[in-house]
C-alpha atoms as a PDB file:
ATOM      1  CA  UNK A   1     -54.302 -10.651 -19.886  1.00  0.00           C
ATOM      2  CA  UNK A   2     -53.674  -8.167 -17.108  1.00  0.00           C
ATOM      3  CA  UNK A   3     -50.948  -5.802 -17.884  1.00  0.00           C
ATOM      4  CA  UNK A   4     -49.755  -4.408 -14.309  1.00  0.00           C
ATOM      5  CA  UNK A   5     -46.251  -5.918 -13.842  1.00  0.00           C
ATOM      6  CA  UNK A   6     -46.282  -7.254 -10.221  1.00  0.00           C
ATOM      7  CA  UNK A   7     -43.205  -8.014  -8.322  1.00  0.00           C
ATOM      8  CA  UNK A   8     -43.477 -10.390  -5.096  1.00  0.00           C
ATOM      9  CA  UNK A   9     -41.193 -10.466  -1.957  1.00  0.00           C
ATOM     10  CA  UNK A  10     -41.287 -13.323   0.393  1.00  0.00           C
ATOM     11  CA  UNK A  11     -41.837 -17.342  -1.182  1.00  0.00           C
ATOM     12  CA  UNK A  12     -43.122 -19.301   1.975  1.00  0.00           C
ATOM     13  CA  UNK A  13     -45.843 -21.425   2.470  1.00  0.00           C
ATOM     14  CA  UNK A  14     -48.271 -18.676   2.323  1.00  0.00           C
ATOM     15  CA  UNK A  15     -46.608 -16.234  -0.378  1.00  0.00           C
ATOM     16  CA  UNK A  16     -46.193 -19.173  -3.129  1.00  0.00           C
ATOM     17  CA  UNK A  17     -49.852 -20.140  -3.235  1.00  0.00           C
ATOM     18  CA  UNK A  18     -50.716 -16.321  -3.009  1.00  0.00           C
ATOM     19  CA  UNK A  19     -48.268 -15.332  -6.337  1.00  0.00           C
ATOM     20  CA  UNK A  20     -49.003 -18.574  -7.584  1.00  0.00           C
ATOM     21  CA  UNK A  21     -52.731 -17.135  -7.976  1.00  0.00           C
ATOM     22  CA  UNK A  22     -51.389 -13.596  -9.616  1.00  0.00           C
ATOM     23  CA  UNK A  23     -49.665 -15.752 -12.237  1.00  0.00           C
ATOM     24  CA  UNK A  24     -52.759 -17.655 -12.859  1.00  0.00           C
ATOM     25  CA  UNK A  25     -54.876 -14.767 -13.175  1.00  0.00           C
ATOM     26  CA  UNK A  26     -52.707 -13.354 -16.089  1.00  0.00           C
ATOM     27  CA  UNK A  27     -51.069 -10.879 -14.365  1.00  0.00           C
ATOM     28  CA  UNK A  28     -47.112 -10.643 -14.624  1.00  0.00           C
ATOM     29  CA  UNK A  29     -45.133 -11.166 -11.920  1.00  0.00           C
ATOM     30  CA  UNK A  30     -41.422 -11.779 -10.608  1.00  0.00           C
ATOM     31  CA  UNK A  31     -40.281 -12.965  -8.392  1.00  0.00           C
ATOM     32  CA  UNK A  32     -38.186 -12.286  -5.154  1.00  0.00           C
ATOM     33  CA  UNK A  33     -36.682 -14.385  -2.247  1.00  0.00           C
ATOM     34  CA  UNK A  34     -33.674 -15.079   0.353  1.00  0.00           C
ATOM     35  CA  UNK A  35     -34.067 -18.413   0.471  1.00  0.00           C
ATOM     36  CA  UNK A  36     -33.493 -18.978  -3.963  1.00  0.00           C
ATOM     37  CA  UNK A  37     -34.314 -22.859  -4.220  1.00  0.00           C
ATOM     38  CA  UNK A  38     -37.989 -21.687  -3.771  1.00  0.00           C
ATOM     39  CA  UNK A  39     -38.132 -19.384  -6.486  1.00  0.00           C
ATOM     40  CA  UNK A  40     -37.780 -21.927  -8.841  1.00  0.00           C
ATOM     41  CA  UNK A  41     -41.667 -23.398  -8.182  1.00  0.00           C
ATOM     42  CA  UNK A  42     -42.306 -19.760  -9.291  1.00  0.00           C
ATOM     43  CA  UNK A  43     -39.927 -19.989 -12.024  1.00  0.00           C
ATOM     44  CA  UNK A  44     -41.803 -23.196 -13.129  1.00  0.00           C
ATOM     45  CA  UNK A  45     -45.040 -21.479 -13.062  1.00  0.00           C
ATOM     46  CA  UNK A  46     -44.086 -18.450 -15.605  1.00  0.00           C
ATOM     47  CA  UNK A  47     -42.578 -16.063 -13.085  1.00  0.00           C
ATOM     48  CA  UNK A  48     -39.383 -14.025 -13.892  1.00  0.00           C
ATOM     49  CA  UNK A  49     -37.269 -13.828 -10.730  1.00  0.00           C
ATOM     50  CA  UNK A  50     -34.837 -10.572 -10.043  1.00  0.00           C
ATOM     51  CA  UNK A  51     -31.730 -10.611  -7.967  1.00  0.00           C
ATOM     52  CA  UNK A  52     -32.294  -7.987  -5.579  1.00  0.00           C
ATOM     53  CA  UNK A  53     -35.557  -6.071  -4.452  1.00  0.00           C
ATOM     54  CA  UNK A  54     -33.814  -2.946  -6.114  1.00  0.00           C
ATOM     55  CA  UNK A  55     -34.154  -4.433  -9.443  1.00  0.00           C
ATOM     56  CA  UNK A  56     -37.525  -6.109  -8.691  1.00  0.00           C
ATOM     57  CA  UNK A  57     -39.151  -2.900  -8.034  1.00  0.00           C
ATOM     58  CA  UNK A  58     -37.412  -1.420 -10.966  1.00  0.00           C
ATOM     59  CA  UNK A  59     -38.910  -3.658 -13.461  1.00  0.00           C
ATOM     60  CA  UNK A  60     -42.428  -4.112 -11.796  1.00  0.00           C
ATOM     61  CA  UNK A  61     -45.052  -1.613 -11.160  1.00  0.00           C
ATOM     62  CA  UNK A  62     -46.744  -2.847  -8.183  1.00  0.00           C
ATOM     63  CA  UNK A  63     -44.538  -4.671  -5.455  1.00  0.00           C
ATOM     64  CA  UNK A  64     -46.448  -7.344  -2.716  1.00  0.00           C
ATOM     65  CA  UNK A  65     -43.951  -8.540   0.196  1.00  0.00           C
ATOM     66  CA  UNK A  66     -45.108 -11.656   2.886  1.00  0.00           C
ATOM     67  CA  UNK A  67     -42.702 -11.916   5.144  1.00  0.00           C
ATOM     68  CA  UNK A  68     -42.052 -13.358   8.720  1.00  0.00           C
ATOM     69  CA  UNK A  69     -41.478 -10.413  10.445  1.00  0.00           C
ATOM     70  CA  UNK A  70     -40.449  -6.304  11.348  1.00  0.00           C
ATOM     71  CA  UNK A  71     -36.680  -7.098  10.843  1.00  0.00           C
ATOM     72  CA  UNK A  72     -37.278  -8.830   7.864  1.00  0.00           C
ATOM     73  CA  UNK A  73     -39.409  -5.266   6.337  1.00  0.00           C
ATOM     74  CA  UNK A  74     -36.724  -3.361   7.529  1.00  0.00           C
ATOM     75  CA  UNK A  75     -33.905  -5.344   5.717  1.00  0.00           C
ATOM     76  CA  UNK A  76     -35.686  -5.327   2.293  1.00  0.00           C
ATOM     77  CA  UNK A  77     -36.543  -1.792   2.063  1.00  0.00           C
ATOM     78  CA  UNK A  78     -33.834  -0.511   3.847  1.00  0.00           C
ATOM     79  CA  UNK A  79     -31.046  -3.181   3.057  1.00  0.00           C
ATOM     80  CA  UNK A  80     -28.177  -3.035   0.472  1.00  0.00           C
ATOM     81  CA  UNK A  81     -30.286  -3.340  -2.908  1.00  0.00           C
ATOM     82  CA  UNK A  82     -33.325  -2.613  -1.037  1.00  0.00           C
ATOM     83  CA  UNK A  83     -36.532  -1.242  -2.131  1.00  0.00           C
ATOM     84  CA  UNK A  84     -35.564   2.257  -0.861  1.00  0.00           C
ATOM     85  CA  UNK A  85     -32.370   2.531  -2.312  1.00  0.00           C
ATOM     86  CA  UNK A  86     -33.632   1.889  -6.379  1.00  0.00           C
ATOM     87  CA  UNK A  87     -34.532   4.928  -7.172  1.00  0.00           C
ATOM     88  CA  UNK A  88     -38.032   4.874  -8.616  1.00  0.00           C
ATOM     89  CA  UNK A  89     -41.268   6.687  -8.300  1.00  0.00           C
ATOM     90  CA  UNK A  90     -44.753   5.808  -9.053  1.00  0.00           C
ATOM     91  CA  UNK A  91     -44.725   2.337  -7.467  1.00  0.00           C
ATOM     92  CA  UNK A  92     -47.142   0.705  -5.337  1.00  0.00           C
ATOM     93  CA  UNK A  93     -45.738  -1.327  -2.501  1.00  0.00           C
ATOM     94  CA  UNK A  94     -48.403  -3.958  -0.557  1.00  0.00           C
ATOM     95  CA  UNK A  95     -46.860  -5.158   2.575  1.00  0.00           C
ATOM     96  CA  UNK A  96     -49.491  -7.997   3.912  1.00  0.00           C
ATOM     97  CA  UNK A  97     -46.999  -9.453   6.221  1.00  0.00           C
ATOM     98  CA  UNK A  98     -48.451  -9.655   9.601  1.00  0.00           C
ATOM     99  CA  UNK A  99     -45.918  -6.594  11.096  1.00  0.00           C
ATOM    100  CA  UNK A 100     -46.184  -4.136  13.977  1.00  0.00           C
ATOM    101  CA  UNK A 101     -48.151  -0.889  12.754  1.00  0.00           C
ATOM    102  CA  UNK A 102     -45.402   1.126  13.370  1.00  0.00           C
ATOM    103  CA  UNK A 103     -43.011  -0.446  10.351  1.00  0.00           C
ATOM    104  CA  UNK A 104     -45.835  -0.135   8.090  1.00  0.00           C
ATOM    105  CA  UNK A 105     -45.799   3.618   9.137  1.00  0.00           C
ATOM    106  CA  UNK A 106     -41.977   4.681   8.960  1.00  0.00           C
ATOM    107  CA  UNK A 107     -42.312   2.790   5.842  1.00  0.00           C
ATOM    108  CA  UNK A 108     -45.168   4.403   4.200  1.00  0.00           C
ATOM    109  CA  UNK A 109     -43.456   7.702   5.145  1.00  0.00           C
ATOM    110  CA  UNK A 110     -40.366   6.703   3.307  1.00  0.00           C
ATOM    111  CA  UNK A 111     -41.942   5.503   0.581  1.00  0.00           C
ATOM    112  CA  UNK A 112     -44.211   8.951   0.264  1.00  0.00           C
ATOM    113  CA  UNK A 113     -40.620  10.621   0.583  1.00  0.00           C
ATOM    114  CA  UNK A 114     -39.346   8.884  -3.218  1.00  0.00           C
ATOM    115  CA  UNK A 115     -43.078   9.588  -4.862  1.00  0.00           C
ATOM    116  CA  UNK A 116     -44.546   5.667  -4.216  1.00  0.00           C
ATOM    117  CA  UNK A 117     -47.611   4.658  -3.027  1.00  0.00           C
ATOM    118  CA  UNK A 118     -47.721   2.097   0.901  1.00  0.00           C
ATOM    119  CA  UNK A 119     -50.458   0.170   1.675  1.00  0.00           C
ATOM    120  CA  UNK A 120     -50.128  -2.432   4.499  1.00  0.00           C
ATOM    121  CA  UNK A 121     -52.607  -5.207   3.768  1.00  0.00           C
ATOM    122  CA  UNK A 122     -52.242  -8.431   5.998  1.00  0.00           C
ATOM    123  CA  UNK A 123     -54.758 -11.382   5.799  1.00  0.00           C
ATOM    124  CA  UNK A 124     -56.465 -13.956   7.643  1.00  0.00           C
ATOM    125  CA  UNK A 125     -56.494 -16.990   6.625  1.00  0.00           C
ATOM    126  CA  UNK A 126     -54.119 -20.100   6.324  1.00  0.00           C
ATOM    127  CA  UNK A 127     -52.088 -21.732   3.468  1.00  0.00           C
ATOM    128  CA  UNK A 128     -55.507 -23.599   2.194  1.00  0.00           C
ATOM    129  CA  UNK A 129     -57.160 -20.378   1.390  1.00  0.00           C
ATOM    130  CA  UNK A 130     -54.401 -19.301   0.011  1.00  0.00           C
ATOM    131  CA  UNK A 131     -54.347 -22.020  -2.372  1.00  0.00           C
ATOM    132  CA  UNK A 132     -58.113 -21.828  -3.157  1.00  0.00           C
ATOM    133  CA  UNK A 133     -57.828 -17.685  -3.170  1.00  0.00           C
ATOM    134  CA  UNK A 134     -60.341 -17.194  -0.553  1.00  0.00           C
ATOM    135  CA  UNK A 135     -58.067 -15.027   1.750  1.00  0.00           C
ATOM    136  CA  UNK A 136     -59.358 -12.012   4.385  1.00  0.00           C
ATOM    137  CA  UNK A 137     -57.727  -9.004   3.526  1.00  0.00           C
ATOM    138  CA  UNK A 138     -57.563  -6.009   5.794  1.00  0.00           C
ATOM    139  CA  UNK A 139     -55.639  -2.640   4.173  1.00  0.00           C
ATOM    140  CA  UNK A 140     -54.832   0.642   5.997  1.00  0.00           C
ATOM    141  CA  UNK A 141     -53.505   3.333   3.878  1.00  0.00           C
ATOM    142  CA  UNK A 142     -55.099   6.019   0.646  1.00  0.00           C
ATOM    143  CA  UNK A 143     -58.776   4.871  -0.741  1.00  0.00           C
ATOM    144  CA  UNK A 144     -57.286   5.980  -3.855  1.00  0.00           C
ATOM    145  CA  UNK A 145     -53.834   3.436  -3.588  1.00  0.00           C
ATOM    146  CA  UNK A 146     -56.545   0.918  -2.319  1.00  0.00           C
ATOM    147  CA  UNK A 147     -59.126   0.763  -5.180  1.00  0.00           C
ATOM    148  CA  UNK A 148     -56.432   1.119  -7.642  1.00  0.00           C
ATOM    149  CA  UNK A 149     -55.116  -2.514  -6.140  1.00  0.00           C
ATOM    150  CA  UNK A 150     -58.655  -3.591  -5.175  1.00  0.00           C
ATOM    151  CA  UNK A 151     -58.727  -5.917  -8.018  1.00  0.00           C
ATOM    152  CA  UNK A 152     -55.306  -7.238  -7.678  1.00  0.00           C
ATOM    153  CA  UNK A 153     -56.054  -8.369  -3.679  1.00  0.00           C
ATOM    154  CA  UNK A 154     -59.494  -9.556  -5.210  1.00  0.00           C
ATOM    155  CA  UNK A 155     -57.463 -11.954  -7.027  1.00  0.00           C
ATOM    156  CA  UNK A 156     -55.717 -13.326  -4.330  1.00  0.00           C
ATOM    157  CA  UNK A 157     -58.857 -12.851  -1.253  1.00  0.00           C
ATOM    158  CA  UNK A 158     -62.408 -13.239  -1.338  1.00  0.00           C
ATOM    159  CA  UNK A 159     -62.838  -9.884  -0.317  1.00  0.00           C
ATOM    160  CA  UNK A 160     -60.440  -6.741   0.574  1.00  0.00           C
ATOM    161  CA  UNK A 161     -61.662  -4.015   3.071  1.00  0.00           C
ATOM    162  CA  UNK A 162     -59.784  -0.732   3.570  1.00  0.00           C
ATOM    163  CA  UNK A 163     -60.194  -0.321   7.356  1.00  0.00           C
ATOM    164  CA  UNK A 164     -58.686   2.766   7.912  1.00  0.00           C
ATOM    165  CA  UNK A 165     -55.061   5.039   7.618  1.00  0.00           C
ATOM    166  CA  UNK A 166     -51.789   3.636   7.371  1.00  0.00           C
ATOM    167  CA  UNK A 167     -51.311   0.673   9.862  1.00  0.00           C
ATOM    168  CA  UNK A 168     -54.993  -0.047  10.597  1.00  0.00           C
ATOM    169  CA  UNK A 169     -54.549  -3.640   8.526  1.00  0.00           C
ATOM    170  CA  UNK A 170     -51.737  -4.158  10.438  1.00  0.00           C
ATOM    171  CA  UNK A 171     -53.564  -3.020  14.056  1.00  0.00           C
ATOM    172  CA  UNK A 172     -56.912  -5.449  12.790  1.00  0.00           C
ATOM    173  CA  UNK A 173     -55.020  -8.440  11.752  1.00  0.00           C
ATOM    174  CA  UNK A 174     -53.367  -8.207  15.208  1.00  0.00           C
ATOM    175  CA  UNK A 175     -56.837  -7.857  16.869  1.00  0.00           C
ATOM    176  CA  UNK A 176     -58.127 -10.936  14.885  1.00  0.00           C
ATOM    177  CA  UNK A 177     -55.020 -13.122  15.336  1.00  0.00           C
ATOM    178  CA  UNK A 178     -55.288 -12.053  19.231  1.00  0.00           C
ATOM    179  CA  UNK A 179     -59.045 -13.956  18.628  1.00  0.00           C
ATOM    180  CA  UNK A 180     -56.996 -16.501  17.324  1.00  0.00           C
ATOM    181  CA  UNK A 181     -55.012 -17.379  20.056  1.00  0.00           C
ATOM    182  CA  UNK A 182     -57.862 -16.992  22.543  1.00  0.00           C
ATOM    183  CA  UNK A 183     -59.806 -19.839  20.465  1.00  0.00           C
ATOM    184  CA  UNK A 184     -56.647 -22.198  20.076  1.00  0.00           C
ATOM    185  CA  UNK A 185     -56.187 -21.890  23.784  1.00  0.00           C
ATOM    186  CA  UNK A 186     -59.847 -22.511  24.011  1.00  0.00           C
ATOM    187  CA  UNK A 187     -60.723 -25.304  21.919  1.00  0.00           C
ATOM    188  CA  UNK A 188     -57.249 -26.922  23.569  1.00  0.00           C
ATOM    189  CA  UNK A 189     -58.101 -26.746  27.076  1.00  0.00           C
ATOM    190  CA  UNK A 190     -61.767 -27.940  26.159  1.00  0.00           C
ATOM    191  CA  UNK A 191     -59.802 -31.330  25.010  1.00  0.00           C
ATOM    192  CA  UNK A 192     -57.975 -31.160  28.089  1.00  0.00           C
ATOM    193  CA  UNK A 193     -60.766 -31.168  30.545  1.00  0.00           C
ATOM    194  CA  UNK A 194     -62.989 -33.609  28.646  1.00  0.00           C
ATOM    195  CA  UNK A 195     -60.253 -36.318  28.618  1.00  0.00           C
ATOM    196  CA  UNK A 196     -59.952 -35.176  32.969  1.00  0.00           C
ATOM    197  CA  UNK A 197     -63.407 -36.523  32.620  1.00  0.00           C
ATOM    198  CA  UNK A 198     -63.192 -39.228  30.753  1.00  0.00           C
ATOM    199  CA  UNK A 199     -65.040 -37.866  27.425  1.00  0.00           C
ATOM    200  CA  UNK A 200     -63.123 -39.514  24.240  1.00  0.00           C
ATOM    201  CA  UNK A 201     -61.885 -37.040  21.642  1.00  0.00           C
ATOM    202  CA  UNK A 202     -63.334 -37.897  19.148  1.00  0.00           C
ATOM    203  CA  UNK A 203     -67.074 -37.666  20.513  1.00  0.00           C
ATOM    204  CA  UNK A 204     -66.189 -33.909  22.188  1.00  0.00           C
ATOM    205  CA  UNK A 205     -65.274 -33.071  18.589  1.00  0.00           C
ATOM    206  CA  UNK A 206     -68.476 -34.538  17.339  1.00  0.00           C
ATOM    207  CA  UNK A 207     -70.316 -32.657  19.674  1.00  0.00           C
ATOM    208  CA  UNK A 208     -68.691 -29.090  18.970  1.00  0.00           C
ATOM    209  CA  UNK A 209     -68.876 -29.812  15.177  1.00  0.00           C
ATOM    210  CA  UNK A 210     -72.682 -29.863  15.785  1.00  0.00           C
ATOM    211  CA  UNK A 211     -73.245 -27.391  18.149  1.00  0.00           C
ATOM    212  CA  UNK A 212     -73.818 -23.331  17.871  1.00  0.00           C
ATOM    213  CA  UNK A 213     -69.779 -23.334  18.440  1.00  0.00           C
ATOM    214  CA  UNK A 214     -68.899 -24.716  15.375  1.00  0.00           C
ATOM    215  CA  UNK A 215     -66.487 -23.358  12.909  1.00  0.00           C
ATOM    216  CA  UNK A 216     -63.878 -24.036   9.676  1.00  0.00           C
ATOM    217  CA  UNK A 217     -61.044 -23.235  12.410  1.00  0.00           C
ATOM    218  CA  UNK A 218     -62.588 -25.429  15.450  1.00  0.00           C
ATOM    219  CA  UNK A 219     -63.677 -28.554  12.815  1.00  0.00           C
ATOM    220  CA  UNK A 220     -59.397 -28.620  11.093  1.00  0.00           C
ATOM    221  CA  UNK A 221     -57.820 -28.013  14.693  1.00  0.00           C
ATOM    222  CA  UNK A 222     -60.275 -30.150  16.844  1.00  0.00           C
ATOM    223  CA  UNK A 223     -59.126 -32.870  13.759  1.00  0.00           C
ATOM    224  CA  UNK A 224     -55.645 -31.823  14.492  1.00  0.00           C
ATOM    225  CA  UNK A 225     -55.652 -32.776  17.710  1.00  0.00           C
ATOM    226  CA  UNK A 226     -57.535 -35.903  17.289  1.00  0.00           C
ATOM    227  CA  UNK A 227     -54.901 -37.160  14.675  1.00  0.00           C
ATOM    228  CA  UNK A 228     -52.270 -36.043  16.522  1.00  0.00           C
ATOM    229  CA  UNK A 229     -50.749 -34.188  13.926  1.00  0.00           C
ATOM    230  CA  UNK A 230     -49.206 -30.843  14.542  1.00  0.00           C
ATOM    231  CA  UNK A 231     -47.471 -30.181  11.353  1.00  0.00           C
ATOM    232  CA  UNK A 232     -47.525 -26.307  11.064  1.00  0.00           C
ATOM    233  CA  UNK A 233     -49.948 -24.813   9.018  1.00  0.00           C
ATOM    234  CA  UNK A 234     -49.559 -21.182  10.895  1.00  0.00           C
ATOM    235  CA  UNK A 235     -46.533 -21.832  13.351  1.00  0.00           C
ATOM    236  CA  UNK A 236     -47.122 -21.524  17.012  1.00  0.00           C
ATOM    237  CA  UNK A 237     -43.989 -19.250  16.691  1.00  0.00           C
ATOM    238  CA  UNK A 238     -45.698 -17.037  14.450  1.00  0.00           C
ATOM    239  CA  UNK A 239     -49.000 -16.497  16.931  1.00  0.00           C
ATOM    240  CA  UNK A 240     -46.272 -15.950  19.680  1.00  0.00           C
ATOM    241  CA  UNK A 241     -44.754 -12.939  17.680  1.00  0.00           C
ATOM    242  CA  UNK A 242     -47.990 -11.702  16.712  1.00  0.00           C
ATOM    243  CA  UNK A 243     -49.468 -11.996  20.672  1.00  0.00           C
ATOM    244  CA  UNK A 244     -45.936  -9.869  21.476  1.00  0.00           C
ATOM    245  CA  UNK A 245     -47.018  -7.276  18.737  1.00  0.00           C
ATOM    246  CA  UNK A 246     -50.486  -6.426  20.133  1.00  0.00           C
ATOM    247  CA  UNK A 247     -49.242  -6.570  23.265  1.00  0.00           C
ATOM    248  CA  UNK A 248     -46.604  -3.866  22.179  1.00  0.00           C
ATOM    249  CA  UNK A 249     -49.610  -1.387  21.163  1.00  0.00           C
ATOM    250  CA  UNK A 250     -51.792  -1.874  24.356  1.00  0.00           C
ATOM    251  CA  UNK A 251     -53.336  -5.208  24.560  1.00  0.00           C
ATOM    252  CA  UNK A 252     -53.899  -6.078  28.277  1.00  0.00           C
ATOM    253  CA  UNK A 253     -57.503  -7.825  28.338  1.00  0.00           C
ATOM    254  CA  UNK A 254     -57.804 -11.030  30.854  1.00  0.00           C
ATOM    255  CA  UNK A 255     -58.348 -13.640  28.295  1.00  0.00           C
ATOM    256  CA  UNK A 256     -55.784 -12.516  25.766  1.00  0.00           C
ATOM    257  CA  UNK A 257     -53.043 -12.213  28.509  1.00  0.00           C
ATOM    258  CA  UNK A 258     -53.513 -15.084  29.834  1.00  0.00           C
ATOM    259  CA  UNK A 259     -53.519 -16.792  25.831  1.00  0.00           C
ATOM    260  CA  UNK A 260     -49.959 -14.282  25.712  1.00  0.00           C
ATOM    261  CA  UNK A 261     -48.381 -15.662  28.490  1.00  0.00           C
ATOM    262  CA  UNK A 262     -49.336 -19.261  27.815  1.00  0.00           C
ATOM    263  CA  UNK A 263     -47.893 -19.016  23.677  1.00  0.00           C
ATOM    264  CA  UNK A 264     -44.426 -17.174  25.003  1.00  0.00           C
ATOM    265  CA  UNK A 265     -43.857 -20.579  27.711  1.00  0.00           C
ATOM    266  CA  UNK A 266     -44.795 -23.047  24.521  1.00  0.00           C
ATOM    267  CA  UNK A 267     -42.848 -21.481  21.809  1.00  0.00           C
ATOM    268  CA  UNK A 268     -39.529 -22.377  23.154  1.00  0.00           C
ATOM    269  CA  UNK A 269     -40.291 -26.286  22.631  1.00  0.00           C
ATOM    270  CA  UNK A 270     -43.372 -25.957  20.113  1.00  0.00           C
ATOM    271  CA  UNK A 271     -42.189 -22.640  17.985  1.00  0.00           C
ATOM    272  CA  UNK A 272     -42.454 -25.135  14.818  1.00  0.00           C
ATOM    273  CA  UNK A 273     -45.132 -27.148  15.470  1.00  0.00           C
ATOM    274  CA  UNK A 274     -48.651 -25.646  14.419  1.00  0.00           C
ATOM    275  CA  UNK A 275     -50.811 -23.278  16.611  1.00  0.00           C
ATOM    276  CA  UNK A 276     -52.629 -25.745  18.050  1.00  0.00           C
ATOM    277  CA  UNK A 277     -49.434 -27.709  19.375  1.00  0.00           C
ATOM    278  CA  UNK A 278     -50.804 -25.279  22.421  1.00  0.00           C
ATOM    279  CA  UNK A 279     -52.545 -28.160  23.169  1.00  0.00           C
ATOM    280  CA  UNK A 280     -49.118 -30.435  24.455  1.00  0.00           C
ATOM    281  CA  UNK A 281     -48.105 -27.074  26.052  1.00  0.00           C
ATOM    282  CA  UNK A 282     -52.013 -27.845  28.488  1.00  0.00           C
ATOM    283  CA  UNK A 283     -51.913 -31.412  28.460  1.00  0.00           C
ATOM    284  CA  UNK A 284     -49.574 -31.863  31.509  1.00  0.00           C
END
């Protein structure tokens, strides 16, 4: 039985599968969200659930947020019953929300401010790692605050690498989501100019599956697209935001502009489809 008492922040298709695995593991946890018909999943599971963030970080000793976005940090630390305004010290707060570098670096200060501990942790991966706790994780923040959670991320990732100060998770999650874009745009266009030639789907898919350009991500999109089905397993809207972040801390490279541009003109008609819904946003 592990005796740290985790709180968790943020219940979506990502942060259920990710407690879930804390809970499983033996650790302790409560719960946390806006949105209160998904706590009860958690509730179902063994997990208290607390009314505010202020009394979830008062009863926990280490506190793990996933949520959507900047605003969304901003309102739970900073917010009426937020994290800030409870009145502890000694906590550790994980943010591994995919957020701008700069949140996770007010934030940290604050946090240093009341006595707690910050480290901003984001992943890489998609709700089936999640489920099968075999998550990227990428920290910035103190070694010391890192290897002290090291074995709670291990629980949740296949492997957790502290990558710099505060806000270098953040700054390499948005370098490897820019990647991601890049190959969604990629491996859609591909589709789009084999079918201009009169190559069927399903043997171009073949093909890459067997060839040096194979990979997990290329095999369950090129699928995607094949079966037509674009339910959202990481929302175009969400690789849209994250395109806008890097962009906000200097990215200007040819191919990830161009994947920037092309994400901002889908997400106003494909925001809630999956990434690779990119692919209607080409096939014109």
């Amino acid at each position: 039985m592990n005796t740290t008492k985790i709180g968790w922040i943020g219940l979506g298709k990502m942060g259920i599968p990710m407690s879930q695995s804390l809970i499983a593991a033996g650790y302790p946890v409560m719960v946390y969200n806006r949105s209160k018909d998904k706590e009860e999943a958690l509730k179902a599971s063994g997990a208290g659930v607390a009314s505010t963030p202020a009394t979830l970080i008062q009863q926990t000793d280490v506190v793990i947020l996933m949520v959507t976005d900047d605003k969304a940090i901003n309102d739970i630390f900073k917010g009426d019953d937020g994290l800030l305004g409870a009145g502890v010290a000694g906590k550790i707060i994980i943010n591994m929300s995919t957020v701008s570098p700069a949140i996770s670096k007010e934030m940290a200060a604050a946090c240093a401010r009341q006595g707690n501990h910050y480290l901003d942790a984001p992943v890489s991966g998609s709700v089936k790692q999640a489920q099968e706790s075999q998550l990227v994780i990428m920290a910035g923040g103190d070694e010391t605050t890192f290897e002290t959670c090291k074995p709670i991320l291990e629980t949740i990732g296949r492997m957790a690498l502290l990558v710099g100060d505060t806000g270098a998770g953040n700054t390499a999650k948005l370098v490897i989501n820019t990647l991601l874009g890049i190959q969604a745009q990629g491996l859609a266009e591909s589709f789009v100019f084999a079918q201009q030639n009169g190559i069927k789907n399903t043997d171009l898919i073949t093909l890459i599956n067997n060839s040096a350009l194979g990979s997990p991500f290329i095999k369950i999109k090129g699928e995607a697209i094949v079966n037509n089905n674009f339910n959202a397993m990481f929302s175009l809207s969400n690789i849209a935001k994250d395109l806008r972040l890097a962009k906000d801390i200097g990215l200007s490279t040819p191919l990830a502009g161009v994947a920037y541009q092309t994400f901002q003109d889908a997400e106003p008609a494909l925001g809630t489809e999956d990434i690779i819904a990119v692919y209607k946003q080409l096939h014109i």
